[in-house]
C-alpha atoms as a PDB file:
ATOM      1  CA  UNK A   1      24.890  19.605  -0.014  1.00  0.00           C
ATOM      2  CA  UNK A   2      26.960  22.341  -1.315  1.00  0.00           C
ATOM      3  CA  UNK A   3      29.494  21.587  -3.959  1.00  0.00           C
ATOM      4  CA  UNK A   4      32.905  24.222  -4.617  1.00  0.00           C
ATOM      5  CA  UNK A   5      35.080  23.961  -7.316  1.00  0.00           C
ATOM      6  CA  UNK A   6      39.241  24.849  -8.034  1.00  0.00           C
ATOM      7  CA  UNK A   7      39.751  26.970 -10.498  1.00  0.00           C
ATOM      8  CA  UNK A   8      40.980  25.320 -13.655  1.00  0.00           C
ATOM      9  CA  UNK A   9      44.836  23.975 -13.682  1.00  0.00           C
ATOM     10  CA  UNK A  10      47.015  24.831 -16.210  1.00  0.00           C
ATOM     11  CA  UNK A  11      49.167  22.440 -18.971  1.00  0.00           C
ATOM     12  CA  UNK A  12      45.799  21.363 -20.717  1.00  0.00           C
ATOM     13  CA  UNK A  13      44.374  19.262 -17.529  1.00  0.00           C
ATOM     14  CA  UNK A  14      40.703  19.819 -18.067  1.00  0.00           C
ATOM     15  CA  UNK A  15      39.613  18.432 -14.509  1.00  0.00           C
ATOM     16  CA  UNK A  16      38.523  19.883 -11.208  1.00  0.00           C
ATOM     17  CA  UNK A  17      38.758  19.144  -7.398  1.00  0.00           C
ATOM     18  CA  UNK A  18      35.138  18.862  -6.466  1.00  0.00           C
ATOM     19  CA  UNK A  19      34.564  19.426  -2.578  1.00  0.00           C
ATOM     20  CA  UNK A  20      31.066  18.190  -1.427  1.00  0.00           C
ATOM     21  CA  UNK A  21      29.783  19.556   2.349  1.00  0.00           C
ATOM     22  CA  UNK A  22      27.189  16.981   3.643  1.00  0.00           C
ATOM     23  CA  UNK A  23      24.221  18.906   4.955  1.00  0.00           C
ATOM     24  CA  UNK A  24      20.424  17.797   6.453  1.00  0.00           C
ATOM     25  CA  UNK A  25      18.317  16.230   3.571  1.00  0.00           C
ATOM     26  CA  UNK A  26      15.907  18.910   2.089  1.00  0.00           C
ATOM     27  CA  UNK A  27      13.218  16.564   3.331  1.00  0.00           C
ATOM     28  CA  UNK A  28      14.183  14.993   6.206  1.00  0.00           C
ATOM     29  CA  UNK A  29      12.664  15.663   9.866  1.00  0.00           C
ATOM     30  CA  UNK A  30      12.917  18.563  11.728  1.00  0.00           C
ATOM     31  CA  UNK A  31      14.357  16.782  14.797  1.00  0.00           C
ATOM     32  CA  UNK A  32      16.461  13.813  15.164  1.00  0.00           C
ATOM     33  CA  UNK A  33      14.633  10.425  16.366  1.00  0.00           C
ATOM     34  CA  UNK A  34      13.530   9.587  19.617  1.00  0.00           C
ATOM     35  CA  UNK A  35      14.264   6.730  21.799  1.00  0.00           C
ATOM     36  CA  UNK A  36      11.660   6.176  24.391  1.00  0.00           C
ATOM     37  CA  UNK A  37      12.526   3.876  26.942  1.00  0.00           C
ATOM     38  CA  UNK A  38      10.380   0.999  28.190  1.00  0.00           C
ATOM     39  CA  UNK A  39       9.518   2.844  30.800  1.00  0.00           C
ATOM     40  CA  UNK A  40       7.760   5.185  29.129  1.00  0.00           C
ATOM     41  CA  UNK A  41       6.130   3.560  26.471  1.00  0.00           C
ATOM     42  CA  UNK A  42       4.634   1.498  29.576  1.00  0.00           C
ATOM     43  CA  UNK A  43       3.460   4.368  31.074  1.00  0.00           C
ATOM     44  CA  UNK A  44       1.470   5.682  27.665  1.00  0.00           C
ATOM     45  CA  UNK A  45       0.199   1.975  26.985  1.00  0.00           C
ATOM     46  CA  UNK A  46      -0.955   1.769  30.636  1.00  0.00           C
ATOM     47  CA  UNK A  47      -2.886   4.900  30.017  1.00  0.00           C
ATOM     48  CA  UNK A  48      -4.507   4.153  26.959  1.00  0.00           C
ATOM     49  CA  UNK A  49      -6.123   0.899  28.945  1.00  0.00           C
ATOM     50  CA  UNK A  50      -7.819   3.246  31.323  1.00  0.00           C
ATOM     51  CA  UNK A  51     -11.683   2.741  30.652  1.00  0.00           C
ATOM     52  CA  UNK A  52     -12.484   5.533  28.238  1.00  0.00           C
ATOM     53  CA  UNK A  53      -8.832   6.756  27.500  1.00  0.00           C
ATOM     54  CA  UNK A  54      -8.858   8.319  24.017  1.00  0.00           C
ATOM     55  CA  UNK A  55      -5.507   6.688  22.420  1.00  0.00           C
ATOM     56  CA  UNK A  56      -5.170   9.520  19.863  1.00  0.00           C
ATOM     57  CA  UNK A  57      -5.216  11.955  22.513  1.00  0.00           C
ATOM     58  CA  UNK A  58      -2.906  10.686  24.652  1.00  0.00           C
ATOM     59  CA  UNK A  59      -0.748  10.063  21.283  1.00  0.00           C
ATOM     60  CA  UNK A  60      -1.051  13.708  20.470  1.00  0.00           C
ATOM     61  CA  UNK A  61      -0.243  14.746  23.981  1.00  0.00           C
ATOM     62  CA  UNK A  62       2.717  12.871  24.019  1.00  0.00           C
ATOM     63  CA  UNK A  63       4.201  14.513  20.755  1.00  0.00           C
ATOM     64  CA  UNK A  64       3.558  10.939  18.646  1.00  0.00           C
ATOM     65  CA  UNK A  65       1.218   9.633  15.774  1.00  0.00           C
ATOM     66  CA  UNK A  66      -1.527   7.540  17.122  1.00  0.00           C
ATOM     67  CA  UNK A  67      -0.331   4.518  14.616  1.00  0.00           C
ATOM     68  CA  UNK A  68       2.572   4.609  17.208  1.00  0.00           C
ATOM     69  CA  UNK A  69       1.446   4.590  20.099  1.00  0.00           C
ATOM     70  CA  UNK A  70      -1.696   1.580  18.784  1.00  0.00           C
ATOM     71  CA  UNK A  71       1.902  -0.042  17.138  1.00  0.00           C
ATOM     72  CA  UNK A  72       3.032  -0.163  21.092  1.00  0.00           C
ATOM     73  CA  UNK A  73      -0.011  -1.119  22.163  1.00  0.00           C
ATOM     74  CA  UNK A  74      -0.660  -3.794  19.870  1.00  0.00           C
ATOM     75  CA  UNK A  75       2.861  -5.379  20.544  1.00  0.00           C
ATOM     76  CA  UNK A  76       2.646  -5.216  24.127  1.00  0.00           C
ATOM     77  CA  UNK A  77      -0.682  -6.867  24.278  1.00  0.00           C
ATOM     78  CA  UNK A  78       0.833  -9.877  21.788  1.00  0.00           C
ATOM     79  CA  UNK A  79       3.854 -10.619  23.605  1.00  0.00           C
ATOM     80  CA  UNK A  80       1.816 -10.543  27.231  1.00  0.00           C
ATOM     81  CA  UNK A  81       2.967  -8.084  28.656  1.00  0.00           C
ATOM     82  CA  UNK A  82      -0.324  -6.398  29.273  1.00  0.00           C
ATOM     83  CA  UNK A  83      -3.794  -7.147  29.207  1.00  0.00           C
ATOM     84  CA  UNK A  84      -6.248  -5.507  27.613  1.00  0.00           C
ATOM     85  CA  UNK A  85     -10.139  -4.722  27.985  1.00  0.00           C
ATOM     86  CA  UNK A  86     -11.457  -7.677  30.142  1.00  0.00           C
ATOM     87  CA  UNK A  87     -14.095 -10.379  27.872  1.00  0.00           C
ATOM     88  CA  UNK A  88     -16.795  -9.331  29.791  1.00  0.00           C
ATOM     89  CA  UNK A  89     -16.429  -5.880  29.239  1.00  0.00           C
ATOM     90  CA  UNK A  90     -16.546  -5.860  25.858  1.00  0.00           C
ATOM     91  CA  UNK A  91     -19.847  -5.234  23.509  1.00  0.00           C
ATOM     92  CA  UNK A  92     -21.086  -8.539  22.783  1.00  0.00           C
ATOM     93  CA  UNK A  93     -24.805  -9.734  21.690  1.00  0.00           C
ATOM     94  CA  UNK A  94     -26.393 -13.380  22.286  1.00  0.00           C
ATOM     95  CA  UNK A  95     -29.379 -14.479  20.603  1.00  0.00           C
ATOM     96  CA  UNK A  96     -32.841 -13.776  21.797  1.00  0.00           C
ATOM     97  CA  UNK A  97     -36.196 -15.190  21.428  1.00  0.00           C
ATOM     98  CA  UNK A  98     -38.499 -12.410  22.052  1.00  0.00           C
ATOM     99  CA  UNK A  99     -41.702 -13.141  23.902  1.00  0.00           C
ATOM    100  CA  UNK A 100     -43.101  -9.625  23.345  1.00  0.00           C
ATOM    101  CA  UNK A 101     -42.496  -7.241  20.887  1.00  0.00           C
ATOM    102  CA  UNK A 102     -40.150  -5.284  23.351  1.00  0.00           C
ATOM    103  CA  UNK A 103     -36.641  -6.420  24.744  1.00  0.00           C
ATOM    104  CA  UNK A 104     -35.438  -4.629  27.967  1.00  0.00           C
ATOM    105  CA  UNK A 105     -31.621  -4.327  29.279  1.00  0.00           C
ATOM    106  CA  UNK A 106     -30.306  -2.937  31.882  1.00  0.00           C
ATOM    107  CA  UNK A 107     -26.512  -1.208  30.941  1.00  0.00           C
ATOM    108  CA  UNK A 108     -24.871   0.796  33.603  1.00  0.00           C
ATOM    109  CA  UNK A 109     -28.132   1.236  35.930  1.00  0.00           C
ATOM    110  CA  UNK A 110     -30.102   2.534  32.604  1.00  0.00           C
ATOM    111  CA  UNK A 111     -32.902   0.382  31.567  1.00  0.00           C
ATOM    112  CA  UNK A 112     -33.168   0.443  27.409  1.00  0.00           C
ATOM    113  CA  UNK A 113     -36.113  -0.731  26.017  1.00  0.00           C
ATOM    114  CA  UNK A 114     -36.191  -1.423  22.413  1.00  0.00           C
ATOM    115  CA  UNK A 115     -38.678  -3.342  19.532  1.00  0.00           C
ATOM    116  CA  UNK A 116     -37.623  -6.990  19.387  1.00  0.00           C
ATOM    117  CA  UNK A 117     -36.742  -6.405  15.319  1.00  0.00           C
ATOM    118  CA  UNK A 118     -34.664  -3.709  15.887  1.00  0.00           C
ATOM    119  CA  UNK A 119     -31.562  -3.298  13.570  1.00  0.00           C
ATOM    120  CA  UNK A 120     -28.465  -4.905  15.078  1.00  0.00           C
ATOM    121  CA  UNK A 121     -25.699  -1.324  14.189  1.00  0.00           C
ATOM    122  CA  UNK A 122     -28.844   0.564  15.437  1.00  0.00           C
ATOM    123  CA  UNK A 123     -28.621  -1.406  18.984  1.00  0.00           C
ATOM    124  CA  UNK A 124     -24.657  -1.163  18.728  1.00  0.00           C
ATOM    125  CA  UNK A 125     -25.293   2.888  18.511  1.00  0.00           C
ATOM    126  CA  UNK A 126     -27.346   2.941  21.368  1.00  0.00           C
ATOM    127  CA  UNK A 127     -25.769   0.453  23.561  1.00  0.00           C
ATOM    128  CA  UNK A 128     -22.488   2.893  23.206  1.00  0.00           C
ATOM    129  CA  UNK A 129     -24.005   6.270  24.206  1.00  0.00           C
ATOM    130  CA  UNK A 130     -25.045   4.468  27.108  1.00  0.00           C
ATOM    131  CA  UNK A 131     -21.848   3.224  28.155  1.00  0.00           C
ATOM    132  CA  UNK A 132     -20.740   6.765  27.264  1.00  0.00           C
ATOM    133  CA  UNK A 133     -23.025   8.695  29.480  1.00  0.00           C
END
């Protein structure tokens, strides 16, 4: 804001006329907000529920933070509107009674054979590069 002053008045008046110009704030954005229209926030939630979409990615590549675009995604998925990664998709483990000291799975046409007292986040790491491969 930038800030001018009159030059003193006469007859003992000790005031002056302060004129204040309203500018952008020092540390405000750049660029105004955005409104993105349904539309288009459907379009980038839809994409991030492709099977391996990378959310930040597709967050960067659309010029927003990934909080945002998981904020969208999050809210859609509450109110119904879409539906997310199917139950039987997801990573899950039942218990098993191992009659040898092996277990064998079959994930995505790979056979992984493990020793029955392997560590649980060591099975989660190798169950995912699977699926990634």
């Amino acid at each position: 804001m930038s800030v001018s002053m009159s030059a003193p008045m006469s007859e003992d008046r000790s005031f002056h006329v302060l004129e204040a110009v309203p500018h952008r704030l020092e540390g405000g954005p750049d660029r105004p907000r955005r409104r993105w229209s349904v539309e288009a926030k459907m379009a980038l939630i839809e994409e991030t529920l492709k099977p391996g979409a990378n959310v930040s990615a597709i967050a960067r590549q659309a010029g927003i933070s990934p909080a945002q675009l998981f904020g969208w995604r999050r809210k859609a998925m509450q109110a119904g509107v879409v539906q997310g990664e199917p139950h039987e998709q997801r990573l899950g483990f039942v218990e098993v009674t191992p009659t040898s000291s092996m277990i064998e799975m079959v994930v995505a046409d790979v056979v992984v054979r493990v020793p029955a007292d392997v560590n649980q986040n060591h099975l989660v790491n190798i169950l995912r590069a699977v699926r990634q491969a």
